[in-house]
Protein backbone atom coordinates (compact mmCIF):
# COMPACT_ATOMS: atom_id res chain seq x y z
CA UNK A 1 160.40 176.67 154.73
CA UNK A 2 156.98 174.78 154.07
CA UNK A 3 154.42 176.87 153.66
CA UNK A 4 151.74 177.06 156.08
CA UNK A 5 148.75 175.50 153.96
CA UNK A 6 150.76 172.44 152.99
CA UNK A 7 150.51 170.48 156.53
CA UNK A 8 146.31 171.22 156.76
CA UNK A 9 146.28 170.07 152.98
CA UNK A 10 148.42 167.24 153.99
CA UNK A 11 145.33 166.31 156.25
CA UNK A 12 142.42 166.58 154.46
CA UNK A 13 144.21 164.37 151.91
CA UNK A 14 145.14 162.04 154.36
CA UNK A 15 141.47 161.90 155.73
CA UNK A 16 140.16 161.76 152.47
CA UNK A 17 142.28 158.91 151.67
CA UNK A 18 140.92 157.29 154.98
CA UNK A 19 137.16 158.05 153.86
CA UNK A 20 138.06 155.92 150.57
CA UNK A 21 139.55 152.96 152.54
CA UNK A 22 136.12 152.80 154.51
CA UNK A 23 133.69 153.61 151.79
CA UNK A 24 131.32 150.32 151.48
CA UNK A 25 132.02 148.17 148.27
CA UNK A 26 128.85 147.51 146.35
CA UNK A 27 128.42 144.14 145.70
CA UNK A 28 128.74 142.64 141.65
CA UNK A 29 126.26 142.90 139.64
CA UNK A 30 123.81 139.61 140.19
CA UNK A 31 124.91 136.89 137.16
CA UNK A 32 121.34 136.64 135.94
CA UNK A 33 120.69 133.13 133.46
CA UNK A 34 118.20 132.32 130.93
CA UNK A 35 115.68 130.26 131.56
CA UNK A 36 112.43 129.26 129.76
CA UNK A 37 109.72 127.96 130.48
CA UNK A 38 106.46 126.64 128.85
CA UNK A 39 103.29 124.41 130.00
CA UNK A 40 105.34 121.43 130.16
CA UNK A 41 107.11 122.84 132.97
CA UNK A 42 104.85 125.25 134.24
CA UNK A 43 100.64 126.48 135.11
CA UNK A 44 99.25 129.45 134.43
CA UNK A 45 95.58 129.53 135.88
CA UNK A 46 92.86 132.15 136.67
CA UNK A 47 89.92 132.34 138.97
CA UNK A 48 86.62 134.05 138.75
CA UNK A 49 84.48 134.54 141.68
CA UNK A 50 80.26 134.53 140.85
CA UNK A 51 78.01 135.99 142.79
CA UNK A 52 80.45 136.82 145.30
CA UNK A 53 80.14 132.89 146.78
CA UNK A 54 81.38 130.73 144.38
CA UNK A 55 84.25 130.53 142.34
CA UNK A 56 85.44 128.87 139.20
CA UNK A 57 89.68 128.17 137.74
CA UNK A 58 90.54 127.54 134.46
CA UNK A 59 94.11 128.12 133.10
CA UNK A 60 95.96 128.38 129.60
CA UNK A 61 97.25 125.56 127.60
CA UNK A 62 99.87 127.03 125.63
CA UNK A 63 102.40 129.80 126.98
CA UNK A 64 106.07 130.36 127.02
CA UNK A 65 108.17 132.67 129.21
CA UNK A 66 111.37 133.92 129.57
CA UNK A 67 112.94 134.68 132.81
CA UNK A 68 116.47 135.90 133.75
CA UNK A 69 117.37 134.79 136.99
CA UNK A 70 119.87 134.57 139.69
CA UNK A 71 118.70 131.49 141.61
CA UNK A 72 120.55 132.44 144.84
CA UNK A 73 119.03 136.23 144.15
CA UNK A 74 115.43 136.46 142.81
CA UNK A 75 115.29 140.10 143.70
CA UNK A 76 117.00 141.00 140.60
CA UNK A 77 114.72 138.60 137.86
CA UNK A 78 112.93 139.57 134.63
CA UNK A 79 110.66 137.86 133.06
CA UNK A 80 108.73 138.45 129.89
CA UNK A 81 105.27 135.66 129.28
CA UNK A 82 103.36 135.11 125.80
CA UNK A 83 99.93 133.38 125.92
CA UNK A 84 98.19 132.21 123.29
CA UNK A 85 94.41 133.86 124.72
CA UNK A 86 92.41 130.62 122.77
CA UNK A 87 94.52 128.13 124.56
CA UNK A 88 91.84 129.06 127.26
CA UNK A 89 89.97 126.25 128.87
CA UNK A 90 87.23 125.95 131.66
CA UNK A 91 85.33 123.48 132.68
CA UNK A 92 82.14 125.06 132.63
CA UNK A 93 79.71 124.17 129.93
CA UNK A 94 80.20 126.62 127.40
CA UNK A 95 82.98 128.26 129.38
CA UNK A 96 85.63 127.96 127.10
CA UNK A 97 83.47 129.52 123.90
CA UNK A 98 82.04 132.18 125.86
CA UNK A 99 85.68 133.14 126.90
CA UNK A 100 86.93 132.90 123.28
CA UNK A 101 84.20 135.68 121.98
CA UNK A 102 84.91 139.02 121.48
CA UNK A 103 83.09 139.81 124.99
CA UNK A 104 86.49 138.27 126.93
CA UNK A 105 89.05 137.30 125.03
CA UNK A 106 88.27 137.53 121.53
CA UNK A 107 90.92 135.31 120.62
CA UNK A 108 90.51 135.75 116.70
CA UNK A 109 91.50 139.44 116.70
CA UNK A 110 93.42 139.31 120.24
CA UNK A 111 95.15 135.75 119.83
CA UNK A 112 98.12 136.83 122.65
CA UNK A 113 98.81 138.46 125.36
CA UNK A 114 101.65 139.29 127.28
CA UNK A 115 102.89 140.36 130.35
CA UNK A 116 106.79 142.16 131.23
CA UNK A 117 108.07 142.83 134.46
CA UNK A 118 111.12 142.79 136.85
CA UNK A 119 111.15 142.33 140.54
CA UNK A 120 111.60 145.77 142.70
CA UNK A 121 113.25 143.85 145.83
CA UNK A 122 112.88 141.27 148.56
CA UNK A 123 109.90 141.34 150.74
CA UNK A 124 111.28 138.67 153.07
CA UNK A 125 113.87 135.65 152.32
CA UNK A 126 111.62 133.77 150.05
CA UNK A 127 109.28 136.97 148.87
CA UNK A 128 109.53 139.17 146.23
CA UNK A 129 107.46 141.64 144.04
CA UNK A 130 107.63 141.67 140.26
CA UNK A 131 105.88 144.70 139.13
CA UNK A 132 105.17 145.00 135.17
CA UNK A 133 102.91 145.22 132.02
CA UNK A 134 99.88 142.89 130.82
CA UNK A 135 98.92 143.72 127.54
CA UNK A 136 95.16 142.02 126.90
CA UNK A 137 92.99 143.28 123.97
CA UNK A 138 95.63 145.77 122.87
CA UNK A 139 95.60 147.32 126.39
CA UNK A 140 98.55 147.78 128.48
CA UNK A 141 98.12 148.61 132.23
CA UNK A 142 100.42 148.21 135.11
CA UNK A 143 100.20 145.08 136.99
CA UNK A 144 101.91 143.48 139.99
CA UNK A 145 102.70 139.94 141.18
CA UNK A 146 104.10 138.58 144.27
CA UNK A 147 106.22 136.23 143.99
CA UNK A 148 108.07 133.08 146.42
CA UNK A 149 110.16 130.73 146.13
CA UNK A 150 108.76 127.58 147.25
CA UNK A 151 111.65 125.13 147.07
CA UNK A 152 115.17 124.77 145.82
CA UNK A 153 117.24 121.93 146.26
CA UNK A 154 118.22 118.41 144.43
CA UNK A 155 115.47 116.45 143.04
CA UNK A 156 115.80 112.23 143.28
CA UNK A 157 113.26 112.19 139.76
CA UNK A 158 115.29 114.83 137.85
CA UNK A 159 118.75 113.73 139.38
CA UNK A 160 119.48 117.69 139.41
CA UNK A 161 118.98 120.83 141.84
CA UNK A 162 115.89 122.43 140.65
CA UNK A 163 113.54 125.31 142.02
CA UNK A 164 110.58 125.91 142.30
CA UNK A 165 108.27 129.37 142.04
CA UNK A 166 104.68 130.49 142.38
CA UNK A 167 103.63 134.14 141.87
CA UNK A 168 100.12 135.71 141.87
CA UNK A 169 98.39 138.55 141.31
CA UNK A 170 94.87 140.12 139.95
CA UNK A 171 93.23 141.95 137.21
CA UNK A 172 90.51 144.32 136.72
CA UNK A 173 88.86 142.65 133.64
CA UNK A 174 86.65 145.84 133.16
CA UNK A 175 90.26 147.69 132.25
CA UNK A 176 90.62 145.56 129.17
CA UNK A 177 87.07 146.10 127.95
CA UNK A 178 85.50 142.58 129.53
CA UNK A 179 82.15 144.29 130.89
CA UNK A 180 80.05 141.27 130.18
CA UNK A 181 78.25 139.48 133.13
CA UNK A 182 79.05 141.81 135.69
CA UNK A 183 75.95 140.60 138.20
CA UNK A 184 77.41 137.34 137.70
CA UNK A 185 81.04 137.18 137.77
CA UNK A 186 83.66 139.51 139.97
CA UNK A 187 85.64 142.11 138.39
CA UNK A 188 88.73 141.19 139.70
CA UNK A 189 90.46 138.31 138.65
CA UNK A 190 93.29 136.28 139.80
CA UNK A 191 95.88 135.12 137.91
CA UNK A 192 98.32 132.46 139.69
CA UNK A 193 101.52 130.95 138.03
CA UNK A 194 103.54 127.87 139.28
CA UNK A 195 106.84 127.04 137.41
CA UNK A 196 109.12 124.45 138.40
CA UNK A 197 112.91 125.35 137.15
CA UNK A 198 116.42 123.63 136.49
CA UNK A 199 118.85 125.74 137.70
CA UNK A 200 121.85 123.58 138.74
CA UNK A 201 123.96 120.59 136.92
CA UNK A 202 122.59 117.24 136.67
């Protein structure tokens, strides 16, 4: 004789089994790649607005960055950027200098600065948001970019598929101790990176 708990556990096992066969499957783990960039294949600029009308860009000569990256999935990417602070360079008369000194940059004690982030999601198909650290002057504070991808496909010059990224974002310079010239130039300041990348087989 069965007893009469068996056919109700019989059931909920069967149901349970069903629940299982329906669960969604989580997709792998994105295959994220290297990739590095430097100057060569990338621009890192800033802009300064003065007296709230005009405005002035400069950019750094000399950074590299490392980004890990799934090409078809750049909600997943890290990236981690070095820049040498004296590679600096403005047009301005006595831009560069000025930018140099201990009231900016002060590239002698401060010679780099970094930034480390990941991106938090997709905004849209082509948008994403990278949100991270800066470190400028020995100060860390948070910082966000936006991020797109511009382009990807095969390029006729390189004879490979490459892509192509911008991402932008801004920084209180008053946070990292830059309180010089404040009736002159903003207090926010935009930082804008292009970067142009090889990601398939020639």
């Amino acid at each position: 004789m069965t007893p009469p708990g068996r056919p109700l556990l019989r059931r909920h096992l069967a149901l349970a089994g069903m629940g299982l066969a329906l669960a969604p499957v989580r997709p792998a783990q994105a295959q994220l790649r290297q990739y590095r960039f430097d100057q060569k294949l990338g621009r890192l600029s800033f802009t300064a607005r003065h007296f709230g009308v005009l405005s002035s860009t400069g950019q750094f000569e000399r950074f590299d960055a490392q980004v890990m990256l799934d090409p078809a999935d750049p909600s997943q990417a890290e990236v981690a950027v070095a820049v040498e602070t004296g590679s600096i360079d403005l047009a301005w008369p006595g831009a560069t200098e000025l930018l140099r000194s201990p009231a900016y940059f002060d590239s002698d004690t401060h010679p780099q600065a970094r930034f480390n982030g990941r991106a938090t999601g997709v905004a849209a198909a082509d948008r994403f948001r990278i949100e991270g650290e800066l470190t400028l002057k020995g100060v860390t504070r948070p910082m966000r970019m936006e991020a797109r991808l511009l382009r990807r496909g095969r390029d006729a010059t390189e004879g490979a598929e490459i892509a192509e990224f911008s991402a932008s974002g801004s920084l209180n310079r008053l946070e990292f101790g830059m309180v010089e010239d404040r009736t002159t130039v903003s207090d926010l300041i935009r930082l804008d990176v292009q970067v142009r990348l090889l990601v398939g087989p020639a």
